[in-house]
N, C-alpha and C. Protein backbone atom coordinates (compact mmCIF):
# COMPACT_ATOMS: atom_id res chain seq x y z
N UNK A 1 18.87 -1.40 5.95
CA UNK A 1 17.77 -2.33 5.81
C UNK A 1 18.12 -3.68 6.44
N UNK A 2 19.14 -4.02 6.24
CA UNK A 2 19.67 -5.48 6.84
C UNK A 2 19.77 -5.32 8.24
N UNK A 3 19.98 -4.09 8.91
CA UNK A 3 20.06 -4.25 10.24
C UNK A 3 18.54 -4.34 10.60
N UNK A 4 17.44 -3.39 9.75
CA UNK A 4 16.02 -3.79 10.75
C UNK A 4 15.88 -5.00 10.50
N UNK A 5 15.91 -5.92 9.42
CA UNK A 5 15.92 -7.51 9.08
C UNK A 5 16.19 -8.40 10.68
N UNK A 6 17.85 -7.94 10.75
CA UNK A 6 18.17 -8.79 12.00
C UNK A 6 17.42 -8.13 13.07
N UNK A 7 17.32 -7.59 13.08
CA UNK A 7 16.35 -7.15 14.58
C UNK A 7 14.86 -7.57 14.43
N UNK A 8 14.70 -7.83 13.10
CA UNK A 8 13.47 -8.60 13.38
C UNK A 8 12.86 -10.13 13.25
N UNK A 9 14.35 -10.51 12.94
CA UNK A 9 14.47 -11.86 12.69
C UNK A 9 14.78 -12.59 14.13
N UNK A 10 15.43 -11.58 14.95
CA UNK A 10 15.88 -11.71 16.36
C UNK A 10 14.60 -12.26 17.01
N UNK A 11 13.73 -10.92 17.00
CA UNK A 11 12.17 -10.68 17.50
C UNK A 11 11.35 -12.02 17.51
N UNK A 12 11.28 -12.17 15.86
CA UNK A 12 10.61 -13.66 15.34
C UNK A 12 11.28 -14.96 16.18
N UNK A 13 12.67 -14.50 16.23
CA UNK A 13 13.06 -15.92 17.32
C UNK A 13 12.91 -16.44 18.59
N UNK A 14 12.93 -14.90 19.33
CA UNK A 14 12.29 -15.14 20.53
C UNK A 14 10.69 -16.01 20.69
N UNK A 15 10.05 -15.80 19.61
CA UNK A 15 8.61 -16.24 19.04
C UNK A 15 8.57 -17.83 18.80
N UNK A 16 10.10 -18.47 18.69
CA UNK A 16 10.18 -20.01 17.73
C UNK A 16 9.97 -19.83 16.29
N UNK A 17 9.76 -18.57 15.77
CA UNK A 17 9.70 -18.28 14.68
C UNK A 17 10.89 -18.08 13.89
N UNK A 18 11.47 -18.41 12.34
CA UNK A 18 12.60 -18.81 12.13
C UNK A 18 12.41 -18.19 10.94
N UNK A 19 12.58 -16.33 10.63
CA UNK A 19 12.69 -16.11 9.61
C UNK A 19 14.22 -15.89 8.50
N UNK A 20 14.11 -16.19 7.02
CA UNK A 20 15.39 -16.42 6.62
C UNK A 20 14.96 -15.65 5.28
N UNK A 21 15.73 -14.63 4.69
CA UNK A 21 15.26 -13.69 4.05
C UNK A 21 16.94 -13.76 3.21
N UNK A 22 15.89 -13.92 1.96
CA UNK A 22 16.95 -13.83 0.33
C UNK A 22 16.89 -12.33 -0.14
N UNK A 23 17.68 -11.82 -0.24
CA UNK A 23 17.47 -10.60 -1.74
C UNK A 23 17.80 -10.21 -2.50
N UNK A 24 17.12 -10.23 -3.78
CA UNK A 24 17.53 -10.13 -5.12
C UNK A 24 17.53 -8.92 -5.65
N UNK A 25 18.44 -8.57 -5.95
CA UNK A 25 18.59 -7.12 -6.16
C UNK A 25 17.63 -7.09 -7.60
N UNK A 26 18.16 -8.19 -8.78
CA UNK A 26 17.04 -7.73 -9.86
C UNK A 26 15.69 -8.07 -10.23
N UNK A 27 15.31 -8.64 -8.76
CA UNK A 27 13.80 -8.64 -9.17
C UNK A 27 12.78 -7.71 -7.90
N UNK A 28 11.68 -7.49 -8.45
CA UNK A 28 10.72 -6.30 -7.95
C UNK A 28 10.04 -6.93 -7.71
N UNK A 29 9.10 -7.92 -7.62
CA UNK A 29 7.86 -8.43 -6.77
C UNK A 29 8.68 -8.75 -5.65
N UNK A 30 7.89 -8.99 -4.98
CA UNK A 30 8.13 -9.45 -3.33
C UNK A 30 7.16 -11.09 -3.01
N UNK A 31 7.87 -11.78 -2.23
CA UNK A 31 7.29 -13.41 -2.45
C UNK A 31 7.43 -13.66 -0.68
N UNK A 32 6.52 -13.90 -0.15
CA UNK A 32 6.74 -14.67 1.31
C UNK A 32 6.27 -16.26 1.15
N UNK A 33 7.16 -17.20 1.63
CA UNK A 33 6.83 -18.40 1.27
C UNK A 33 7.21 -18.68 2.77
N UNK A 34 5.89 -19.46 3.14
CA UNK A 34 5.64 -20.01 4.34
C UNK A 34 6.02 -21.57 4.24
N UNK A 35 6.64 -22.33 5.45
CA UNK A 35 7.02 -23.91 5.45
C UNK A 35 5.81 -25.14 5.06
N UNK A 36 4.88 -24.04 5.28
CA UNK A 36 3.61 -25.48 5.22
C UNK A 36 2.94 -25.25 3.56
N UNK A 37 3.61 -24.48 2.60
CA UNK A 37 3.67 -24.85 1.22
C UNK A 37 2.69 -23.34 0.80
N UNK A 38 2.10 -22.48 1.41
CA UNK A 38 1.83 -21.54 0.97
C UNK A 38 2.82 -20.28 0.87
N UNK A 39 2.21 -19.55 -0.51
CA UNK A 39 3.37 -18.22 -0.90
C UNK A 39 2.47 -17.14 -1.10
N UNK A 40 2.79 -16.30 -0.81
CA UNK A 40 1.79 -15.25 -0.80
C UNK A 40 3.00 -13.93 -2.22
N UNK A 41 2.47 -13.66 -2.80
CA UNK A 41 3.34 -13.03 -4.09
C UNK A 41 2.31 -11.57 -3.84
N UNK A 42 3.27 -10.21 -3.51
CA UNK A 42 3.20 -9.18 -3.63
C UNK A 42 3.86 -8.33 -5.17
N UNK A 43 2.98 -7.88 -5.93
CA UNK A 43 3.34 -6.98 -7.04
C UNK A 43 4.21 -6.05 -6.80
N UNK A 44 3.99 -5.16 -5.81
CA UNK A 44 4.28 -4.01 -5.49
C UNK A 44 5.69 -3.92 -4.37
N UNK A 45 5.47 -5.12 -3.51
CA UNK A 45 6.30 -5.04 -2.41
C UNK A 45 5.28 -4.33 -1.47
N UNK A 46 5.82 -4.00 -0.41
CA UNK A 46 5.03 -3.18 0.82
C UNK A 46 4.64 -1.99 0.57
N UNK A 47 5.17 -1.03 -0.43
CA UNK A 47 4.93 0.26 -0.76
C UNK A 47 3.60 0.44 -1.86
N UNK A 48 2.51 0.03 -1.14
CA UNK A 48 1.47 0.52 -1.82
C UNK A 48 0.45 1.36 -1.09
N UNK A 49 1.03 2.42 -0.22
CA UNK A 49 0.16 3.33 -0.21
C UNK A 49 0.19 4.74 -0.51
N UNK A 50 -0.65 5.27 -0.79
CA UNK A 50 -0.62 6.53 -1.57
C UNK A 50 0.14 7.55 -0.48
N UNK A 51 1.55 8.08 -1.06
CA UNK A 51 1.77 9.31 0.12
C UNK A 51 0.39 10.56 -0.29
N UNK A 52 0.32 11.19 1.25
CA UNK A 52 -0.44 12.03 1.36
C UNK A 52 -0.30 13.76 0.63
N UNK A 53 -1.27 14.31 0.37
CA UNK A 53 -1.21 16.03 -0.06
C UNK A 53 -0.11 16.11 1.09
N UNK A 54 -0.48 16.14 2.03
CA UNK A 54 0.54 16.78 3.06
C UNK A 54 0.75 16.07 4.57
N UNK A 55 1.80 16.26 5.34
CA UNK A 55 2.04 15.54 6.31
C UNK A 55 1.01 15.77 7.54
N UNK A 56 0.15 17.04 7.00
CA UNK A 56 -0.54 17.54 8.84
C UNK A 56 -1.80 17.31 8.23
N UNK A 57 -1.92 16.29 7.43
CA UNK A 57 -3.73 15.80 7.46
C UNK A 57 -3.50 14.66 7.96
N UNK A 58 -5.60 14.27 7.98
CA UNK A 58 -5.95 13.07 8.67
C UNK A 58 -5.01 11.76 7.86
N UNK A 59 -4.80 11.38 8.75
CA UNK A 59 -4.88 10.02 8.30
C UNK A 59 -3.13 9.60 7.44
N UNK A 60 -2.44 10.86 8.03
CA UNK A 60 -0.61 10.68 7.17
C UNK A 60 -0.21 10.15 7.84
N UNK A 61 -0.20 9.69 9.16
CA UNK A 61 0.47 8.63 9.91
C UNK A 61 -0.56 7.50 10.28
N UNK A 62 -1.42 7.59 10.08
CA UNK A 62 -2.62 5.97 10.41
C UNK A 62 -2.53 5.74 9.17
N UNK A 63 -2.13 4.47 9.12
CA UNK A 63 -1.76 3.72 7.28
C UNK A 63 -3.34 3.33 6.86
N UNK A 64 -4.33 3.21 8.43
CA UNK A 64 -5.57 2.57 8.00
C UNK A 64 -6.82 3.31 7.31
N UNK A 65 -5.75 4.63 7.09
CA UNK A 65 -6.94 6.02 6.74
C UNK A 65 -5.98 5.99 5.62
N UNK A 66 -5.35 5.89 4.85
CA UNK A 66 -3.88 5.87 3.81
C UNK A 66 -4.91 5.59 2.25
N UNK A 67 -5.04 6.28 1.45
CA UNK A 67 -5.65 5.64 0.46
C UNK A 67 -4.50 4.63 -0.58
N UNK A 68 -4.99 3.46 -1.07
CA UNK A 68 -3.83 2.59 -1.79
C UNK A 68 -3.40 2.55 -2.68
N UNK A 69 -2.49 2.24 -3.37
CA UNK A 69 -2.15 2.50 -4.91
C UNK A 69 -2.92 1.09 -5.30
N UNK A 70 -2.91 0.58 -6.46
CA UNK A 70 -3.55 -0.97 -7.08
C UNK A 70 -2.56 -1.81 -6.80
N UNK A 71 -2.54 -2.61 -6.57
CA UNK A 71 -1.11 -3.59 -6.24
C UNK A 71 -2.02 -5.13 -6.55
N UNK A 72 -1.78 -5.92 -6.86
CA UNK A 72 -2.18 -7.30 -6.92
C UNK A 72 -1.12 -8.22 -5.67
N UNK A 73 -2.12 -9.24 -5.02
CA UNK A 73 -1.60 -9.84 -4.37
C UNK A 73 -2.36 -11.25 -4.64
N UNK A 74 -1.03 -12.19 -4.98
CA UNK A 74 -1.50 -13.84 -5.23
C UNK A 74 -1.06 -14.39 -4.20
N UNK A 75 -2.09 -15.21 -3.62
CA UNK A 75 -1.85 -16.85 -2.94
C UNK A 75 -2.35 -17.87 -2.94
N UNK A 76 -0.97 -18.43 -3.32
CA UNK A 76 -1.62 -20.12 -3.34
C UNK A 76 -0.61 -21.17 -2.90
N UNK A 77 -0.82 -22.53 -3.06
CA UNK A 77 -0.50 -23.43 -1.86
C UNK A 77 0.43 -24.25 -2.76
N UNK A 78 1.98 -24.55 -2.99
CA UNK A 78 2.56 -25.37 -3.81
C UNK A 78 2.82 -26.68 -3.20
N UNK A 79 2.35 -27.87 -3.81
CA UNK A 79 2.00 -29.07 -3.34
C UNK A 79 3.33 -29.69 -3.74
């Protein structure tokens, strides 16, 4: 996991983009906090979509046909 991180932190740099990634092994939400004071707080982390009955139907590799599990997602702006 840390190696796709740096390869995509690489990516983001080529961009001027400057990502810097903490991880806590004992906590389970997921938090992106942007420099200009917004955080966007994931329940679930990235894994909220339903795996499929099976791999050779519609829609097991298009995530946009993927039905979702419930996940809550908060954002707001810390002043």
């Amino acid at each position: 996991m840390h190696d796709k991180l740096g390869e995509l932190k690489q990516s983001l740099l080529e961009l001027d983009i400057v990502l810097d990634v903490k991880l806590n092994p004992n906590l389970h939400d997921r938090e992106i906090r942007l420099d200009n004071g917004w955080v966007i707080k994931i329940g679930r982390g990235l894994d909220f979509y339903q795996k499929p009955n099976s791999w050779f139907k519609i829609g097991a590799s298009d995530l946009s046909l993927r039905k979702c599990l419930e996940t809550k997602v908060d954002i707001f702006k810390v002043f």
